[in-house]
N, C-alpha and C. Protein backbone atom coordinates (compact mmCIF):
# COMPACT_ATOMS: atom_id res chain seq x y z
N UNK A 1 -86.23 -50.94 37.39
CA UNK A 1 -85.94 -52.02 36.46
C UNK A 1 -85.19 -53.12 37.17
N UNK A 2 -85.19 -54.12 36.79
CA UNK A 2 -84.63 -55.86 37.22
C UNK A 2 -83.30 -55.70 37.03
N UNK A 3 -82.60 -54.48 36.16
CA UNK A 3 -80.94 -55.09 35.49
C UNK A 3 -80.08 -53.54 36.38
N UNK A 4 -80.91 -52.54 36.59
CA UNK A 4 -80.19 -51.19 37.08
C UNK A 4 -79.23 -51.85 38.36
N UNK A 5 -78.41 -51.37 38.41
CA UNK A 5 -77.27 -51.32 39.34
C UNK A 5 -77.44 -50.23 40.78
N UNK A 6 -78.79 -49.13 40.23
CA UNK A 6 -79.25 -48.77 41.37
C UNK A 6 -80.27 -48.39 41.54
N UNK A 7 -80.74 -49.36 42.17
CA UNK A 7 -82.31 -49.59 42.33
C UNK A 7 -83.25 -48.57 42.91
N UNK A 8 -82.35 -47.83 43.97
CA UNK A 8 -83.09 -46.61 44.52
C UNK A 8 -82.84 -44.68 43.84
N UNK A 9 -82.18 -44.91 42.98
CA UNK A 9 -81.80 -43.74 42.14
C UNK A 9 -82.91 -43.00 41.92
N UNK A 10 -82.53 -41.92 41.45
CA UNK A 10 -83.51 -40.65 41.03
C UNK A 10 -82.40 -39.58 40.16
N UNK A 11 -83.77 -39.11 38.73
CA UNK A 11 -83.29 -38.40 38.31
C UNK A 11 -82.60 -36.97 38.87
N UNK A 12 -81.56 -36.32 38.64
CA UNK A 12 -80.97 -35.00 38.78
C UNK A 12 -82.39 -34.10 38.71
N UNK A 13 -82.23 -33.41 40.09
CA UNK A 13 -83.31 -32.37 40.27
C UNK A 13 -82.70 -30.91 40.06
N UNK A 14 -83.53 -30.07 40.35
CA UNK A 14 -82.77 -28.76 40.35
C UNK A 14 -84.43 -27.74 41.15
N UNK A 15 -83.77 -26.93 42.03
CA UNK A 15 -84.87 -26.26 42.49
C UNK A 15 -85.04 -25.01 41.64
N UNK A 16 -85.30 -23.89 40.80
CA UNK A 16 -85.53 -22.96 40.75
C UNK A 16 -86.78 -22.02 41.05
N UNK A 17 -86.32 -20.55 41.64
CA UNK A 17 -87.50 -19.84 41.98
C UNK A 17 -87.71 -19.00 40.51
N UNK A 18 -89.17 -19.00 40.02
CA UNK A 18 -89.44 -18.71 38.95
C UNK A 18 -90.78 -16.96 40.06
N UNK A 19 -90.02 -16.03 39.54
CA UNK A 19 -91.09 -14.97 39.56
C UNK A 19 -92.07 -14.95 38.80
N UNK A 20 -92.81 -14.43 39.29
CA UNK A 20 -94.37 -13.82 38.69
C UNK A 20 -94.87 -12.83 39.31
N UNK A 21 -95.18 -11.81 38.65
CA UNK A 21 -95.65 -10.81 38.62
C UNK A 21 -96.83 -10.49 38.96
N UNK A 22 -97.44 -10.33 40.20
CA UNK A 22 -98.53 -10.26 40.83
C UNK A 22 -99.24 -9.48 39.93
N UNK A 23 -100.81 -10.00 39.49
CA UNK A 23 -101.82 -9.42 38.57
C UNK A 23 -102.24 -8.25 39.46
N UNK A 24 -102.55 -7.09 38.68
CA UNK A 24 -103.11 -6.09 39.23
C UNK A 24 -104.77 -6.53 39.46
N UNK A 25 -105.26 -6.10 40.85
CA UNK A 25 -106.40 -6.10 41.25
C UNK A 25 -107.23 -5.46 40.73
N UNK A 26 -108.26 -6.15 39.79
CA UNK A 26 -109.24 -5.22 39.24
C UNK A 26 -110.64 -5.36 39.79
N UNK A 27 -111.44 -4.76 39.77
CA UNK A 27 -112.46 -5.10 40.17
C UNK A 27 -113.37 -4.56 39.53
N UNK A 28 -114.06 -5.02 38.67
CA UNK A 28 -115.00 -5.37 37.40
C UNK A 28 -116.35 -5.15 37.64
N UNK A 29 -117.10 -5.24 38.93
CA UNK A 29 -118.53 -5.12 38.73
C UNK A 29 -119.44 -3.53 38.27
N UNK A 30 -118.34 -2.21 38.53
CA UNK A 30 -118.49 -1.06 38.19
C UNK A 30 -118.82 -1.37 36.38
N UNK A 31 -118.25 -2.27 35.81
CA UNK A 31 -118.18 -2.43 34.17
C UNK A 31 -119.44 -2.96 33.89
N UNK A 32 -119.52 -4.13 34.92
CA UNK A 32 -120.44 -5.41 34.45
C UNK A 32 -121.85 -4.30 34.74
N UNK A 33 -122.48 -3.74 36.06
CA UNK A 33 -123.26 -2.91 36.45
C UNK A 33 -123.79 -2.21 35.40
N UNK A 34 -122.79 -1.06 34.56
CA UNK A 34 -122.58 -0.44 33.57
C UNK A 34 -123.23 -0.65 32.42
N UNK A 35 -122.70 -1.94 31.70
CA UNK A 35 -122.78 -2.74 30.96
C UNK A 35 -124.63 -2.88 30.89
N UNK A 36 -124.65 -3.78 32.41
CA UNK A 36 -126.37 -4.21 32.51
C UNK A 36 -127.01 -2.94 32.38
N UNK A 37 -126.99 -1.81 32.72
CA UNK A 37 -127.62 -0.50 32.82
C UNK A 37 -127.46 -0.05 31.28
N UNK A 38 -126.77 -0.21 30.18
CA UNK A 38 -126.32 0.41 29.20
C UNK A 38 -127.36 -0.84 28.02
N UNK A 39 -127.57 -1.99 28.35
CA UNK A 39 -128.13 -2.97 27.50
C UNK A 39 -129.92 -2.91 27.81
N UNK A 40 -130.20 -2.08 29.20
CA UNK A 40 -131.62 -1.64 29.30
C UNK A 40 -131.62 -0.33 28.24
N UNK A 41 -130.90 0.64 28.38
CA UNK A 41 -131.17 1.75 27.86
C UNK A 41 -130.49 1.72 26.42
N UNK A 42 -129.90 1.28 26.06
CA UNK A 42 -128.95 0.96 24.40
C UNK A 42 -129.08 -0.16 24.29
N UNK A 43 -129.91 -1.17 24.61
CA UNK A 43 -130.04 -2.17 23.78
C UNK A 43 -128.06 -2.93 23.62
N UNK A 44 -127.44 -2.74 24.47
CA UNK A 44 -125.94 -3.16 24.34
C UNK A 44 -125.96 -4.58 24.79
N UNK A 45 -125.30 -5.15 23.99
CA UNK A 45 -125.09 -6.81 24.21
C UNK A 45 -124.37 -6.92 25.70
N UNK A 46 -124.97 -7.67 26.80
CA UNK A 46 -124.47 -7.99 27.72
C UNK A 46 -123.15 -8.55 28.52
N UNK A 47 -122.40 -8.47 28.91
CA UNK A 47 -121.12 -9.21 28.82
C UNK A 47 -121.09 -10.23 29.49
N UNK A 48 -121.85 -9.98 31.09
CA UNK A 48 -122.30 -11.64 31.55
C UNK A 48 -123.90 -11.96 31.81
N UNK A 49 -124.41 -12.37 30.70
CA UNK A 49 -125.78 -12.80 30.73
C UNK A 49 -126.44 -13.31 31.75
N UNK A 50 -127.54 -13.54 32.05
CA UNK A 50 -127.74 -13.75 33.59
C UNK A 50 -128.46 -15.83 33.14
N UNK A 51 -128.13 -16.62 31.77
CA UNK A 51 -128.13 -17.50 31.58
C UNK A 51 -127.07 -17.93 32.45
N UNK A 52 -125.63 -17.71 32.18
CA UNK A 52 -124.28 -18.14 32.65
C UNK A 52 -124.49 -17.64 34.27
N UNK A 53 -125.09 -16.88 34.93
CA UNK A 53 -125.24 -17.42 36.13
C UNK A 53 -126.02 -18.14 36.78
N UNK A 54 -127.31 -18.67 35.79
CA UNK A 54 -128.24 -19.41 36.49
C UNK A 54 -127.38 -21.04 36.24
N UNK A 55 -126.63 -20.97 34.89
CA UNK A 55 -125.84 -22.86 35.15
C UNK A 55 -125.13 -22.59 36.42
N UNK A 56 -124.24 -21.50 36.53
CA UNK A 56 -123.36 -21.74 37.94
C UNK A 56 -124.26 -22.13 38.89
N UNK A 57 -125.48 -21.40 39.49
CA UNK A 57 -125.96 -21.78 40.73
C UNK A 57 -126.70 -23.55 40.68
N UNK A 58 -127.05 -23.89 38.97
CA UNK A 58 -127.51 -24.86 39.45
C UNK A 58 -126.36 -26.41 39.10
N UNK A 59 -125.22 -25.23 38.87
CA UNK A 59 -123.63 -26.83 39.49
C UNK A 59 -123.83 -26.87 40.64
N UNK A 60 -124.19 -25.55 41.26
CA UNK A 60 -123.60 -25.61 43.15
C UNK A 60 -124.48 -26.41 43.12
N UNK A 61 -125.89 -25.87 42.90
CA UNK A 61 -126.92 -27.26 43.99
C UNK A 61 -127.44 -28.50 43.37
N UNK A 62 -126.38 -28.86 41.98
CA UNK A 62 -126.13 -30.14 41.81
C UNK A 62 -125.41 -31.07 42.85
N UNK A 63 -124.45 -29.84 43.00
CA UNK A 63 -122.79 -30.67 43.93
C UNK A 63 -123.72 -30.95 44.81
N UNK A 64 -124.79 -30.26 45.71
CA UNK A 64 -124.96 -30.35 47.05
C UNK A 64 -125.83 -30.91 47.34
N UNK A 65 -127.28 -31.54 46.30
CA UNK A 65 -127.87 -32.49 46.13
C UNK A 65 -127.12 -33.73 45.88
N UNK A 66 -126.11 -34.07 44.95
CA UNK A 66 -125.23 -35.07 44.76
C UNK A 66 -124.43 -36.02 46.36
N UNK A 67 -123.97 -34.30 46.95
CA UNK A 67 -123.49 -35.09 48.06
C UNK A 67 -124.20 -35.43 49.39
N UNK A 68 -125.38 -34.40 49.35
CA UNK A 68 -126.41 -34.83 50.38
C UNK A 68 -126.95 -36.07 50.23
N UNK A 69 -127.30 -36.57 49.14
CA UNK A 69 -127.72 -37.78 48.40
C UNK A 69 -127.02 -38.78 48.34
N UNK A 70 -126.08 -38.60 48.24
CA UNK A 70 -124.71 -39.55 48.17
C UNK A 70 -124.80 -40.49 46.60
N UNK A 71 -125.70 -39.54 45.61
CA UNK A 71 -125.23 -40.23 44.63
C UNK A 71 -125.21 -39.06 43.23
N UNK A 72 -125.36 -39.95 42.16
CA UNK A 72 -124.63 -38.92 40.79
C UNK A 72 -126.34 -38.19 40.62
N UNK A 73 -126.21 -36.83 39.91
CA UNK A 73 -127.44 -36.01 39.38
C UNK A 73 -127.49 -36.11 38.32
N UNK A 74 -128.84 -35.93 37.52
CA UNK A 74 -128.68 -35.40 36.47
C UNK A 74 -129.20 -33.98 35.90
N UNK A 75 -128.60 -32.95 34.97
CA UNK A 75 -128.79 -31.80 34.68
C UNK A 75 -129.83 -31.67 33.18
N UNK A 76 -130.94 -30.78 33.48
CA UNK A 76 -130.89 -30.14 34.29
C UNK A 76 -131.75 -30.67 35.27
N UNK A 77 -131.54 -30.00 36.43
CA UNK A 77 -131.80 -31.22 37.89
C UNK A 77 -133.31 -30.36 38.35
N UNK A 78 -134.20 -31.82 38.72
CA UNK A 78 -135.70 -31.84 39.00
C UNK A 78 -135.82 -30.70 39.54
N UNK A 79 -136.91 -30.04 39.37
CA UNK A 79 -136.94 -28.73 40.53
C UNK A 79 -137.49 -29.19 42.04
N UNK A 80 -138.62 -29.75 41.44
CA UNK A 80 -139.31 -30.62 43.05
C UNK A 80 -138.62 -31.00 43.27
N UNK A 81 -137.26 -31.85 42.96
CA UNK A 81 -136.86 -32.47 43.64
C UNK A 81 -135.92 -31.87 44.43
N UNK A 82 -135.45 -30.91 44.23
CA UNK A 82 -134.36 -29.90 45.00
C UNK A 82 -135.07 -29.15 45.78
N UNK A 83 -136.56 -28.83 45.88
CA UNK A 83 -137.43 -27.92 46.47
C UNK A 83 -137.79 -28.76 47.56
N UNK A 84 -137.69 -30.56 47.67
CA UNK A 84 -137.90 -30.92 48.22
C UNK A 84 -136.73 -31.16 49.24
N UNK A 85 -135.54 -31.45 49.06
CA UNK A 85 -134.33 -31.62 49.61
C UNK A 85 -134.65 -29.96 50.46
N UNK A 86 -134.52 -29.17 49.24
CA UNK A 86 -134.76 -27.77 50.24
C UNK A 86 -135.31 -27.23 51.43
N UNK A 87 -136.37 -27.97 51.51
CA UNK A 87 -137.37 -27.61 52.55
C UNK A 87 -136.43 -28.73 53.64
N UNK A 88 -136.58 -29.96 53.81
CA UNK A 88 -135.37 -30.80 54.28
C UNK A 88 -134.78 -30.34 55.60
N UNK A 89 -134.09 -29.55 54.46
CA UNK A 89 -132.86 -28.86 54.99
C UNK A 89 -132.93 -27.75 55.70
N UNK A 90 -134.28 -26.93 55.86
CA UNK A 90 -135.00 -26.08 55.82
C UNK A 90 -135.38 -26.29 58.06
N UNK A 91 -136.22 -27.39 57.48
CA UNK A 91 -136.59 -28.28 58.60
C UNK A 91 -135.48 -28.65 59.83
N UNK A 92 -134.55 -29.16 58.96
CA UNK A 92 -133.39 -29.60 60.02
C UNK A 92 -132.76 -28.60 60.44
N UNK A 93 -132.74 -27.05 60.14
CA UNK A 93 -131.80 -26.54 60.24
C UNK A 93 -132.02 -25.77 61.78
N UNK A 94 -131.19 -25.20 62.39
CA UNK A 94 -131.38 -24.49 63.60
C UNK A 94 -131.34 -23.49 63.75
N UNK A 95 -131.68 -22.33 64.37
CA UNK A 95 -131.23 -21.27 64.27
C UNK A 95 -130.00 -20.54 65.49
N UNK A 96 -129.51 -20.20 64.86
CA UNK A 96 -127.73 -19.86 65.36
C UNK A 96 -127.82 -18.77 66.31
């Protein structure tokens, strides 16, 4: 401000260490596995549908068409046109 008397001031800080309680490590695909095996044979509602992993894979190869491209996508994104980037990339690539 124009009228403060000290121009370089700062509010009163305070450091505190706040704990947290490290989450126990679970590891879930024994359930999810289960689950998929139990919805072939019982007809059991799925817990992660294999819809919700096909949007994840096609954010990734939004992001990676987007930035290969250097511009914005739109969803849901051309197939040729990613089949074409694909091959591309396919072409350029080397082997290691």
């Amino acid at each position: 401000s124009d009228t403060t008397e000290k121009p370089w001031s700062h509010p009163n800080r305070e450091t505190l260490e706040v704990g947290v309680p490290a989450a126990p490590v679970i590891n879930q695909h024994p359930q999810v596995l289960q689950n998929f095996i139990d919805s072939i044979l019982f007809d059991e509602k799925l817990i992660a549908p294999g819809e919700e992993g096909l949007m994840s894979v096609e954010l990734a190869n939004g992001i990676l068409m987007s930035t290969l491209k250097d511009r914005t996508v739109e969803f849901p994104l051309d197939p040729d046109e990613y089949a074409e980037l694909l091959a591309e990339l396919i072409a350029k690539s080397e082997n290691k």
